[in-house]
PDB file of N, CA and C in Angstrom:
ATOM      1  N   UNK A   1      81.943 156.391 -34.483  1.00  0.00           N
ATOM      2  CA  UNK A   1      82.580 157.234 -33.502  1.00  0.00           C
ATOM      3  C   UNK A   1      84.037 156.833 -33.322  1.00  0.00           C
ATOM      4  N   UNK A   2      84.233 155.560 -33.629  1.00  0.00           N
ATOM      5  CA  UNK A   2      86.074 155.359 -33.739  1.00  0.00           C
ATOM      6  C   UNK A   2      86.780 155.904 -34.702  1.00  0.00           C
ATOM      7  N   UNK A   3      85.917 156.093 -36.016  1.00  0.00           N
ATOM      8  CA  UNK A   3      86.977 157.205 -36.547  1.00  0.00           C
ATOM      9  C   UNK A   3      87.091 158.263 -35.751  1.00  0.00           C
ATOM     10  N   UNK A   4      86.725 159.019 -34.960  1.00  0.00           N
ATOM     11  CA  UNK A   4      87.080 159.966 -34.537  1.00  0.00           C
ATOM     12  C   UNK A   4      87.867 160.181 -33.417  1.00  0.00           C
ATOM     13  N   UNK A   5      88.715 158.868 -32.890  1.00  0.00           N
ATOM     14  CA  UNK A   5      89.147 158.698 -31.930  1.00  0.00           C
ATOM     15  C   UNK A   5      90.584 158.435 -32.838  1.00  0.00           C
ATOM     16  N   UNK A   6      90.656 158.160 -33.781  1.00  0.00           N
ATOM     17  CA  UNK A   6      91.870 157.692 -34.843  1.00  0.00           C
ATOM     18  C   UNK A   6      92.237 158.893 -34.876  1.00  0.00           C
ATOM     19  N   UNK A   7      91.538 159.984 -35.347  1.00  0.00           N
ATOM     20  CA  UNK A   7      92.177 160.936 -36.123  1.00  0.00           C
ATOM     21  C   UNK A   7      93.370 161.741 -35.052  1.00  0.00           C
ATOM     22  N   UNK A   8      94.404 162.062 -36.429  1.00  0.00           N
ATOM     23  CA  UNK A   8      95.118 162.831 -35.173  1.00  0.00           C
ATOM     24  C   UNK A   8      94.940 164.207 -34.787  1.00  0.00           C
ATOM     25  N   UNK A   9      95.770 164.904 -34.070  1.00  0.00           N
ATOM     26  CA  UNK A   9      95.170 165.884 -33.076  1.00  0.00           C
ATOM     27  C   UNK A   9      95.477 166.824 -33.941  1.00  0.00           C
ATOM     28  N   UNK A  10      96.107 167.511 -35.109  1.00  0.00           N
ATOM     29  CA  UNK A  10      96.534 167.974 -36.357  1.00  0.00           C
ATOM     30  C   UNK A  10      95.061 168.573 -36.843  1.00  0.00           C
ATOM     31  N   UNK A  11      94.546 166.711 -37.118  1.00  0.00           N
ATOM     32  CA  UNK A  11      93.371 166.790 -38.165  1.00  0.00           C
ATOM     33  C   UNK A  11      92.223 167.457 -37.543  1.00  0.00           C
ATOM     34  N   UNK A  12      92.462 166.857 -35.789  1.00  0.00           N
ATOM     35  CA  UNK A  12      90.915 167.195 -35.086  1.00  0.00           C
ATOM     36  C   UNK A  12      90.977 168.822 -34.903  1.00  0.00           C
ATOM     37  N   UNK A  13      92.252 169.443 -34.785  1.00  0.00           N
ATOM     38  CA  UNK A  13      92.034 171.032 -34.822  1.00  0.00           C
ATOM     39  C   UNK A  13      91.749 171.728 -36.214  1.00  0.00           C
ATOM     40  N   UNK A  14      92.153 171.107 -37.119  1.00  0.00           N
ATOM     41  CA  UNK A  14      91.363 172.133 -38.349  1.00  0.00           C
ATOM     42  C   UNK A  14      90.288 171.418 -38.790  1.00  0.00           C
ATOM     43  N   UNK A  15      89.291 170.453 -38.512  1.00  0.00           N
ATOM     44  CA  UNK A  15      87.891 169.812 -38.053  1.00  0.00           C
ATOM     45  C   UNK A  15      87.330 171.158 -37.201  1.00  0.00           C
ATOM     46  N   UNK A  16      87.855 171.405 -36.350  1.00  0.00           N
ATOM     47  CA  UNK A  16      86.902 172.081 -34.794  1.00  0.00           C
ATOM     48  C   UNK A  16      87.164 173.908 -35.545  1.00  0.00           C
ATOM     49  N   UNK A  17      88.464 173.930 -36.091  1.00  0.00           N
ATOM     50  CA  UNK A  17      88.656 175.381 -36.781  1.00  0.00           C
ATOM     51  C   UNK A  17      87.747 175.520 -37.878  1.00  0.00           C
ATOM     52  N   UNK A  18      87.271 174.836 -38.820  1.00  0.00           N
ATOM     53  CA  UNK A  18      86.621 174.858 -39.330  1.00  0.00           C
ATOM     54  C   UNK A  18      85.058 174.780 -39.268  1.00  0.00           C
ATOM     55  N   UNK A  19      84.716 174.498 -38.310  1.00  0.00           N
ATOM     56  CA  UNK A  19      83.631 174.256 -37.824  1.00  0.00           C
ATOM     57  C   UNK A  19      83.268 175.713 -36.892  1.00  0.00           C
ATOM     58  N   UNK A  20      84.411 176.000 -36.364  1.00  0.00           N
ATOM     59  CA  UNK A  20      84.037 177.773 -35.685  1.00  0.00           C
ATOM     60  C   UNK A  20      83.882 178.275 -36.571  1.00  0.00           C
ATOM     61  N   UNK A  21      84.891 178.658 -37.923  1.00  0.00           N
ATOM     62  CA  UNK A  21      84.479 179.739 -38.361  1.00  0.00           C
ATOM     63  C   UNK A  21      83.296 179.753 -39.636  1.00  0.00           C
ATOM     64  N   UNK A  22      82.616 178.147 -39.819  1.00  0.00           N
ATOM     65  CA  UNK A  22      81.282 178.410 -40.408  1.00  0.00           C
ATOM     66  C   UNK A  22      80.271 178.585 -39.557  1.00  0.00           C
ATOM     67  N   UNK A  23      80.499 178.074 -38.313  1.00  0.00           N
ATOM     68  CA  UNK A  23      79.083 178.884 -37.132  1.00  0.00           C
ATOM     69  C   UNK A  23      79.070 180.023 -37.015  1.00  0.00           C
ATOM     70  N   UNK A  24      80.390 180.914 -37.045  1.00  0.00           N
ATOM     71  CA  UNK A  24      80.838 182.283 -37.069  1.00  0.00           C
ATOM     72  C   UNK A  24      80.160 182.856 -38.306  1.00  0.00           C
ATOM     73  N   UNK A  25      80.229 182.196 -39.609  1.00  0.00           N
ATOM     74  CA  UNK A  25      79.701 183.052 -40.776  1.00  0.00           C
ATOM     75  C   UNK A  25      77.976 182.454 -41.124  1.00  0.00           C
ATOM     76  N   UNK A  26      77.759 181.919 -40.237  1.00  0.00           N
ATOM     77  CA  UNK A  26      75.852 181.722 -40.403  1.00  0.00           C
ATOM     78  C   UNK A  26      75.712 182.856 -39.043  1.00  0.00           C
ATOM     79  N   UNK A  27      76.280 182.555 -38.104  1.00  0.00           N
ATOM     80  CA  UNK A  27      76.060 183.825 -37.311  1.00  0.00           C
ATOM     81  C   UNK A  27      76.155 185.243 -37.644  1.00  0.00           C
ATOM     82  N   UNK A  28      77.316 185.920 -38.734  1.00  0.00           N
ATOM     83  CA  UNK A  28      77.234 186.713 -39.296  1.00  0.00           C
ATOM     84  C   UNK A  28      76.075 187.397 -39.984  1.00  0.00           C
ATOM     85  N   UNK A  29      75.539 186.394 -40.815  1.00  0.00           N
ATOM     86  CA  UNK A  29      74.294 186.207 -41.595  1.00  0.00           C
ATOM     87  C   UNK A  29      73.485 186.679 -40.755  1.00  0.00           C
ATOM     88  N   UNK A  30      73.068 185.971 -40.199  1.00  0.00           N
ATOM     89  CA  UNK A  30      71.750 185.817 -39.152  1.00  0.00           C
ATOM     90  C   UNK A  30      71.512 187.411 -38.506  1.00  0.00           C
ATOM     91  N   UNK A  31      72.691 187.975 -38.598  1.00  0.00           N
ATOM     92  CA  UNK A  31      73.115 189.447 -37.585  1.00  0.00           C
ATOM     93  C   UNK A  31      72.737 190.214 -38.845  1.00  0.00           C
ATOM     94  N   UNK A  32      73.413 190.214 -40.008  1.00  0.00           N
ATOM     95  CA  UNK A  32      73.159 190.644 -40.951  1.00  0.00           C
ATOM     96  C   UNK A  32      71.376 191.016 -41.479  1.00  0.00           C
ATOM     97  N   UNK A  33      70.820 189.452 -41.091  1.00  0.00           N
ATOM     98  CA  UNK A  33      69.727 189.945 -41.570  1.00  0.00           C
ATOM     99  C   UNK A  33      68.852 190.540 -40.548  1.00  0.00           C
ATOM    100  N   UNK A  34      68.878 190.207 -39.087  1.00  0.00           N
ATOM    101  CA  UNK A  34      68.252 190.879 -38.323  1.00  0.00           C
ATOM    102  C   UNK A  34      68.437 192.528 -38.072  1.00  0.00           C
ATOM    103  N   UNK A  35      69.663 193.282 -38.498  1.00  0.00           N
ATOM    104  CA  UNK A  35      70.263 194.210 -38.234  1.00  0.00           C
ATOM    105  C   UNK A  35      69.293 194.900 -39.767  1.00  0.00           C
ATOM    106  N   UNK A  36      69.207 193.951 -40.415  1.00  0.00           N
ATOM    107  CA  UNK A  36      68.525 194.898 -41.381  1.00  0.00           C
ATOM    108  C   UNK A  36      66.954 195.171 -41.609  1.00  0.00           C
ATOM    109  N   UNK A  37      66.315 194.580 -41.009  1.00  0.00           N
ATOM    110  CA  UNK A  37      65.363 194.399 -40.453  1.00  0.00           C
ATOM    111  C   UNK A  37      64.641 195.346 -39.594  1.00  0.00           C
ATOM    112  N   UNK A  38      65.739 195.781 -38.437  1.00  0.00           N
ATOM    113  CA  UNK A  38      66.010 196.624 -37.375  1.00  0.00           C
ATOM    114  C   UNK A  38      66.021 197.766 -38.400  1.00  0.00           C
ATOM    115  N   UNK A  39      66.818 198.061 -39.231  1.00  0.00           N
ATOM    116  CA  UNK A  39      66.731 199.471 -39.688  1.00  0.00           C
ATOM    117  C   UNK A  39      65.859 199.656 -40.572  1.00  0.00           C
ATOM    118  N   UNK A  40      64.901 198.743 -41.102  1.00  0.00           N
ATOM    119  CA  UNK A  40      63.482 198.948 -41.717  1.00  0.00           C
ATOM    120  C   UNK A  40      62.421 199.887 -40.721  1.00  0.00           C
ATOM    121  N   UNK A  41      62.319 198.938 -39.458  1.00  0.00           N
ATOM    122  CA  UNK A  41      61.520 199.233 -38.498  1.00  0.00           C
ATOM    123  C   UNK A  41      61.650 200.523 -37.823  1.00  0.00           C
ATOM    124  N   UNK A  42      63.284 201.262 -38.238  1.00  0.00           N
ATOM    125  CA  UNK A  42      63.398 202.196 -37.282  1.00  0.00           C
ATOM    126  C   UNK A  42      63.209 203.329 -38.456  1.00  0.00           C
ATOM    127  N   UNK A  43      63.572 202.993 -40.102  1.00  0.00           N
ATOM    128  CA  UNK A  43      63.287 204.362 -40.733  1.00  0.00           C
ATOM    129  C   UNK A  43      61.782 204.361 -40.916  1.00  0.00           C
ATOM    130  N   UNK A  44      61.051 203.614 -40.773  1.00  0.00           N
ATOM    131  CA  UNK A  44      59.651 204.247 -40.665  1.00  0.00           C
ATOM    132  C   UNK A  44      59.192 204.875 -39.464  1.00  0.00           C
ATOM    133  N   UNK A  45      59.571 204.625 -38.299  1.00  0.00           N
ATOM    134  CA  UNK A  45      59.758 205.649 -37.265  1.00  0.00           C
ATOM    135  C   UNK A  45      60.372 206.886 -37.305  1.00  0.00           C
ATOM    136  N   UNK A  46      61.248 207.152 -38.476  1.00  0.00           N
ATOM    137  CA  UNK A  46      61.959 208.148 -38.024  1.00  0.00           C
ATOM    138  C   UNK A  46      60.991 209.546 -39.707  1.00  0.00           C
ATOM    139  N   UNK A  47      60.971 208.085 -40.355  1.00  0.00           N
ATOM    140  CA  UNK A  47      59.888 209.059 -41.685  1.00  0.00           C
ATOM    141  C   UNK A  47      58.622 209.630 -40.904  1.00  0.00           C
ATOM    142  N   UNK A  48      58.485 208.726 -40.135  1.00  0.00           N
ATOM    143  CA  UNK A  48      56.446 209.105 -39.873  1.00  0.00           C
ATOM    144  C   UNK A  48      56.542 209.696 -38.561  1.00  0.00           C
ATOM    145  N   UNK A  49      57.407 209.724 -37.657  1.00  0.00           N
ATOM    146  CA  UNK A  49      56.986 209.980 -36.335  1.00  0.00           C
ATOM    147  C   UNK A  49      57.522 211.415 -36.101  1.00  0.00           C
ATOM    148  N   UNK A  50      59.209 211.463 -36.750  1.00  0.00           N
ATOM    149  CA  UNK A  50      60.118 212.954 -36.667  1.00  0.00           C
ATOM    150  C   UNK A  50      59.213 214.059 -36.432  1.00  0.00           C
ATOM    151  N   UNK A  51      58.658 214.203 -37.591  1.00  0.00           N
ATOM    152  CA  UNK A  51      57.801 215.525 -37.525  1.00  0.00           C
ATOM    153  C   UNK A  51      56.528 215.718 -36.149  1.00  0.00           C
ATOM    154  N   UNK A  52      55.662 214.906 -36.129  1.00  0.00           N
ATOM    155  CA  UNK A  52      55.340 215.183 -34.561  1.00  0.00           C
ATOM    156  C   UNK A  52      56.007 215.623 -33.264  1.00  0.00           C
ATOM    157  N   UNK A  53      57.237 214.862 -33.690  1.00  0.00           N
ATOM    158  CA  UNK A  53      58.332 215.177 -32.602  1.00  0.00           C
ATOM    159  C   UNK A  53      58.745 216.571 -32.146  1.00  0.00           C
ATOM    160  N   UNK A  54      58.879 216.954 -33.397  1.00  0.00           N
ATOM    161  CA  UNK A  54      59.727 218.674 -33.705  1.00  0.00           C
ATOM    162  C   UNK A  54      58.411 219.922 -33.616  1.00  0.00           C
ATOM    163  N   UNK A  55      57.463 219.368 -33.883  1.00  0.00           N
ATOM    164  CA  UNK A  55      56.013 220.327 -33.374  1.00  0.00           C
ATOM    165  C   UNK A  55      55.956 219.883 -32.247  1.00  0.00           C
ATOM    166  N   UNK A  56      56.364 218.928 -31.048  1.00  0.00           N
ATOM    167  CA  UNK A  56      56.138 218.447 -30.032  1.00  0.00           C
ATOM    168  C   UNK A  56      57.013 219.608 -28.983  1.00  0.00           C
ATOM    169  N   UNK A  57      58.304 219.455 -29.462  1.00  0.00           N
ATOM    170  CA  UNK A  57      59.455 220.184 -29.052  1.00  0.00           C
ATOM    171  C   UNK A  57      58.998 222.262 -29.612  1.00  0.00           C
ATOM    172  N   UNK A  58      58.646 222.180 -30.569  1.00  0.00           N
ATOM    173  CA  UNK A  58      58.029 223.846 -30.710  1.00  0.00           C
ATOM    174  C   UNK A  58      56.931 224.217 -29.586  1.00  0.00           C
ATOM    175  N   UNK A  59      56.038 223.270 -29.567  1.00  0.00           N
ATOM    176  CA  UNK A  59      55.236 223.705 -28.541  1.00  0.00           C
ATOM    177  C   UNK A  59      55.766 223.685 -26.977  1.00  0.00           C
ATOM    178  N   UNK A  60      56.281 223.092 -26.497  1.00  0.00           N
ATOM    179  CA  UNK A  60      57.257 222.791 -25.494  1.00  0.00           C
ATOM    180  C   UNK A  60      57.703 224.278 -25.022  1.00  0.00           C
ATOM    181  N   UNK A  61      58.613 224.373 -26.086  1.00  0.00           N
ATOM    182  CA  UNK A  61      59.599 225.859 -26.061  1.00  0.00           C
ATOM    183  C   UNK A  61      58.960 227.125 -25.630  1.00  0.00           C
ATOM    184  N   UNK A  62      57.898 227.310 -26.454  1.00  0.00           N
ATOM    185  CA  UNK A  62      56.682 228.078 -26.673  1.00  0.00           C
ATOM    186  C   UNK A  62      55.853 228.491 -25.642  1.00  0.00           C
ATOM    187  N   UNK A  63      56.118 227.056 -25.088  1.00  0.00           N
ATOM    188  CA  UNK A  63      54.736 227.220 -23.426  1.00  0.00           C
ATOM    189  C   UNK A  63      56.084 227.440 -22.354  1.00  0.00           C
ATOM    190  N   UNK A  64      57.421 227.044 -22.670  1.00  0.00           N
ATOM    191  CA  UNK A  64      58.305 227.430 -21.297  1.00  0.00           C
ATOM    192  C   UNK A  64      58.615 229.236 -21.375  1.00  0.00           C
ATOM    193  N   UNK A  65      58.727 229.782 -22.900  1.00  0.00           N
ATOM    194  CA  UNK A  65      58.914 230.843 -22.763  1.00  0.00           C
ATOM    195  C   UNK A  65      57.551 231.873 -22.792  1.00  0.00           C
ATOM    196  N   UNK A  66      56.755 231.583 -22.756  1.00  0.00           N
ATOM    197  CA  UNK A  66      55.415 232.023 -22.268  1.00  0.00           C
ATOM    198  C   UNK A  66      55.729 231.641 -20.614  1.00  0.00           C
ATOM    199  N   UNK A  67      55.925 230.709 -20.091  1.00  0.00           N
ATOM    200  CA  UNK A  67      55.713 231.359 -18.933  1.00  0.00           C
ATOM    201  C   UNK A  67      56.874 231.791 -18.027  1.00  0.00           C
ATOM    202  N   UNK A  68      58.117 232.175 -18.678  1.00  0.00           N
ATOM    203  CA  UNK A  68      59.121 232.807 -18.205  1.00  0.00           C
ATOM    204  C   UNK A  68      58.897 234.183 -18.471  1.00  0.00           C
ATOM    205  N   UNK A  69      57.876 234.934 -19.450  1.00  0.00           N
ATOM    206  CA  UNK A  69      57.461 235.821 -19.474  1.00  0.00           C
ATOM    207  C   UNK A  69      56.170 236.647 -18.594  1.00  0.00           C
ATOM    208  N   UNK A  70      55.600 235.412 -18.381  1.00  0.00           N
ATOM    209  CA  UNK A  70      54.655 235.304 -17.333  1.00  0.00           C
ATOM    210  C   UNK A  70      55.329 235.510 -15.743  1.00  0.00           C
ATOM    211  N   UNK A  71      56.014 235.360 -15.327  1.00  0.00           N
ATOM    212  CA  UNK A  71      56.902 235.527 -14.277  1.00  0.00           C
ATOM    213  C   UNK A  71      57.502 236.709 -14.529  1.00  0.00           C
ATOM    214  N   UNK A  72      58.026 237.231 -15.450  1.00  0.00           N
ATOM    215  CA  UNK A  72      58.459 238.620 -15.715  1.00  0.00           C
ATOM    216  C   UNK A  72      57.898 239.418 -15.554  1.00  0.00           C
ATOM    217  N   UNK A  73      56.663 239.680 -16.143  1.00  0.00           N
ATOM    218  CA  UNK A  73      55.136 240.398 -16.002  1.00  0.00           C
ATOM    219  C   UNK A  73      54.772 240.921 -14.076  1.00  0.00           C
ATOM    220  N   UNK A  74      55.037 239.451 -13.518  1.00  0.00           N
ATOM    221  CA  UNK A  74      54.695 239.332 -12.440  1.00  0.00           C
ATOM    222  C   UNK A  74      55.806 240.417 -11.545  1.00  0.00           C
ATOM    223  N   UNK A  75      56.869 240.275 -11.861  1.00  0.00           N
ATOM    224  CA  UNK A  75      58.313 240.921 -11.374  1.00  0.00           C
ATOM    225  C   UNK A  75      58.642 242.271 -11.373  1.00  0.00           C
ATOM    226  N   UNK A  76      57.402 243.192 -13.080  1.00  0.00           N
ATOM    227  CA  UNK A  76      58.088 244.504 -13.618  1.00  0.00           C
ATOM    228  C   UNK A  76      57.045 245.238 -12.486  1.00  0.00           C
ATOM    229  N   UNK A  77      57.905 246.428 -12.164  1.00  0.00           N
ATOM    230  CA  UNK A  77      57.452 247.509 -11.495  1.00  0.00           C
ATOM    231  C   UNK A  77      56.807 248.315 -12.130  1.00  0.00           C
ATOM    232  N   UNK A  78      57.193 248.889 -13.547  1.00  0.00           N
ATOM    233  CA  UNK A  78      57.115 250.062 -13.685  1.00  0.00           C
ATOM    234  C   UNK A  78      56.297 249.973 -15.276  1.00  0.00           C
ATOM    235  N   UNK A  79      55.770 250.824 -16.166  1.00  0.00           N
ATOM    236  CA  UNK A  79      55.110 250.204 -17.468  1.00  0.00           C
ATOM    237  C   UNK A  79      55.305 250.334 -18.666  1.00  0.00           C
ATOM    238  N   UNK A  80      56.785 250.839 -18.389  1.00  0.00           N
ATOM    239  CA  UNK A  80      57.610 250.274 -19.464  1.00  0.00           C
ATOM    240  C   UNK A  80      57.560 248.512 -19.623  1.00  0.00           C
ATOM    241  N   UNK A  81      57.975 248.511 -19.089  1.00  0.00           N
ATOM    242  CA  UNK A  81      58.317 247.094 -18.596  1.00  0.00           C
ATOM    243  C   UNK A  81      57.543 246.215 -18.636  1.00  0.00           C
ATOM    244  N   UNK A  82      56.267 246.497 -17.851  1.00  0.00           N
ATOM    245  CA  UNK A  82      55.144 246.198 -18.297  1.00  0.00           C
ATOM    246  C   UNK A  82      54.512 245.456 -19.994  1.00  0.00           C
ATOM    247  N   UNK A  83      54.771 246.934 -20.856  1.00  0.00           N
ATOM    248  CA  UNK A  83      54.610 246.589 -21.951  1.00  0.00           C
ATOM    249  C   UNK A  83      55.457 245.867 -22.771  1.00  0.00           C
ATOM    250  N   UNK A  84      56.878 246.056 -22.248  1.00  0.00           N
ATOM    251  CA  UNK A  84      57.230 245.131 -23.297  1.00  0.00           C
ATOM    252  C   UNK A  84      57.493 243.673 -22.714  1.00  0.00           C
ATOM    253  N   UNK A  85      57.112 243.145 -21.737  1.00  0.00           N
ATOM    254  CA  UNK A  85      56.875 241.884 -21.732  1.00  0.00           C
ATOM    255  C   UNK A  85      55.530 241.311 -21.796  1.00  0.00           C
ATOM    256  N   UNK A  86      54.933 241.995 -21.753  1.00  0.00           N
ATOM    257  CA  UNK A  86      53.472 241.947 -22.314  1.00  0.00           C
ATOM    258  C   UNK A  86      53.570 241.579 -24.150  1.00  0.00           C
ATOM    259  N   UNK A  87      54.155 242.241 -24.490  1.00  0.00           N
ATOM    260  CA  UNK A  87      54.387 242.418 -26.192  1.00  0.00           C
ATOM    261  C   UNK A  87      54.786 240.908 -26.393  1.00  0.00           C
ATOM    262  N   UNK A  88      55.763 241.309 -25.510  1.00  0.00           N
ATOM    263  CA  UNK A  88      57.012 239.294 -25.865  1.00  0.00           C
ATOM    264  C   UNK A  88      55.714 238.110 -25.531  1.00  0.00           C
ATOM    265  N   UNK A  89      54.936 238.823 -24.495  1.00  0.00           N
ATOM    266  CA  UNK A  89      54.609 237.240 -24.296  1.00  0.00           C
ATOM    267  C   UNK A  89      53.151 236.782 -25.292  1.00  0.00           C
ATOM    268  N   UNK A  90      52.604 238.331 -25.970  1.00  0.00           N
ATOM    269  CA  UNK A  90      51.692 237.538 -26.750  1.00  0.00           C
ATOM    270  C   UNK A  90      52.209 237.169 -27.698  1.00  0.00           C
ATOM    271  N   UNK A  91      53.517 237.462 -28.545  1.00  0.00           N
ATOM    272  CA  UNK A  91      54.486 236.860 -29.632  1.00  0.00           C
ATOM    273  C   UNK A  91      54.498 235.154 -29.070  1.00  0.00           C
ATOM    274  N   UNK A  92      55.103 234.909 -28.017  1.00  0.00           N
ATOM    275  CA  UNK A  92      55.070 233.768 -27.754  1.00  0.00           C
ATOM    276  C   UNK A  92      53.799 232.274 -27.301  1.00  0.00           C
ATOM    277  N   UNK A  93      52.797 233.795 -27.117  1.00  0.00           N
ATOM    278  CA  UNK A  93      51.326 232.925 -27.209  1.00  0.00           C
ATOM    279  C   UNK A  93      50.739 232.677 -28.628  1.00  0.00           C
ATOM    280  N   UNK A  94      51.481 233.503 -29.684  1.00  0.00           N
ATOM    281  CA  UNK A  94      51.163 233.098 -30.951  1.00  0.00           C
ATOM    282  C   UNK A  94      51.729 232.051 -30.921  1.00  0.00           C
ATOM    283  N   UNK A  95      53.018 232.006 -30.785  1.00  0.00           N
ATOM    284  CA  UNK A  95      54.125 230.881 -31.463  1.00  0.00           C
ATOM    285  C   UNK A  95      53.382 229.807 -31.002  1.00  0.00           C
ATOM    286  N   UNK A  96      53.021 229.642 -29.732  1.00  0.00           N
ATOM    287  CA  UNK A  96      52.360 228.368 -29.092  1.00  0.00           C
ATOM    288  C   UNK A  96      51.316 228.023 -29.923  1.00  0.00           C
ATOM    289  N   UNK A  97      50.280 228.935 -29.918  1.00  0.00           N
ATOM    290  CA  UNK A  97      49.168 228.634 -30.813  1.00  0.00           C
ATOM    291  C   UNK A  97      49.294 228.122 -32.225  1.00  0.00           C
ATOM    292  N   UNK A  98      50.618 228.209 -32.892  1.00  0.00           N
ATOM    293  CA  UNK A  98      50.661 228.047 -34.059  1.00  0.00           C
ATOM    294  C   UNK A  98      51.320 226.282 -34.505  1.00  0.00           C
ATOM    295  N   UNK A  99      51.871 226.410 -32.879  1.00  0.00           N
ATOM    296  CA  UNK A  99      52.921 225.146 -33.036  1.00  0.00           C
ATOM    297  C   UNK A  99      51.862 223.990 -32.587  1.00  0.00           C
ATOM    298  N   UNK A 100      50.554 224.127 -32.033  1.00  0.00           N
ATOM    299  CA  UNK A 100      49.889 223.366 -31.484  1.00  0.00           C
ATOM    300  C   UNK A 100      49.226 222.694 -32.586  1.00  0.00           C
ATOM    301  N   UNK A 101      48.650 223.689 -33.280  1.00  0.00           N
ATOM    302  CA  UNK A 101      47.806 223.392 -34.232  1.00  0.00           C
ATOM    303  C   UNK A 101      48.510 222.432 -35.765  1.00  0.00           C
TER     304      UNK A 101
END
């Protein structure tokens, strides 16, 4: 430990500079490999799961505009009107039915 009390203050800063920037580049590493790791884990989530997702989101759509048509139905006076939201909303009870399945 007395050499290290010798050295001068020159030597002891590119000692301590050198010493940051190899903790800095195993830390790099370390980020490196965890970061890649991370994007293993997330493209098999995004291969296998996406598609449930997007039939998740069709059916969704499907059942909000079914029942915004359903409220329409409820609203028309007259049978015109009648029918053609009647029309729209079994189009959209297909779509549901189709997106479910």
């Amino acid at each position: 430990m007395n050499w290290l009390l010798n050295l001068s203050i020159s030597r002891k800063f590119y000692v301590c500079f050198g010493a940051v920037c190899g903790l800095t580049m195993l830390l790099g590493i370390f980020s490196l490999l965890t970061l890649r790791k991370l994007a293993a884990a997330s493209d098999d989530v995004t291969n296998n799961s996406m598609g449930s997702l997007v039939a998740l989101a069709k059916a969704r759509n499907a059942a909000n505009t079914l029942r915004r048509y359903d409220l329409d139905l409820l609203l028309c006076k007259d049978g015109a009107c009648m029918s053609m939201y009647a029309a729209k909303r079994q189009q959209s009870l297909t779509d549901f039915q189709s997106s479910v399945q």
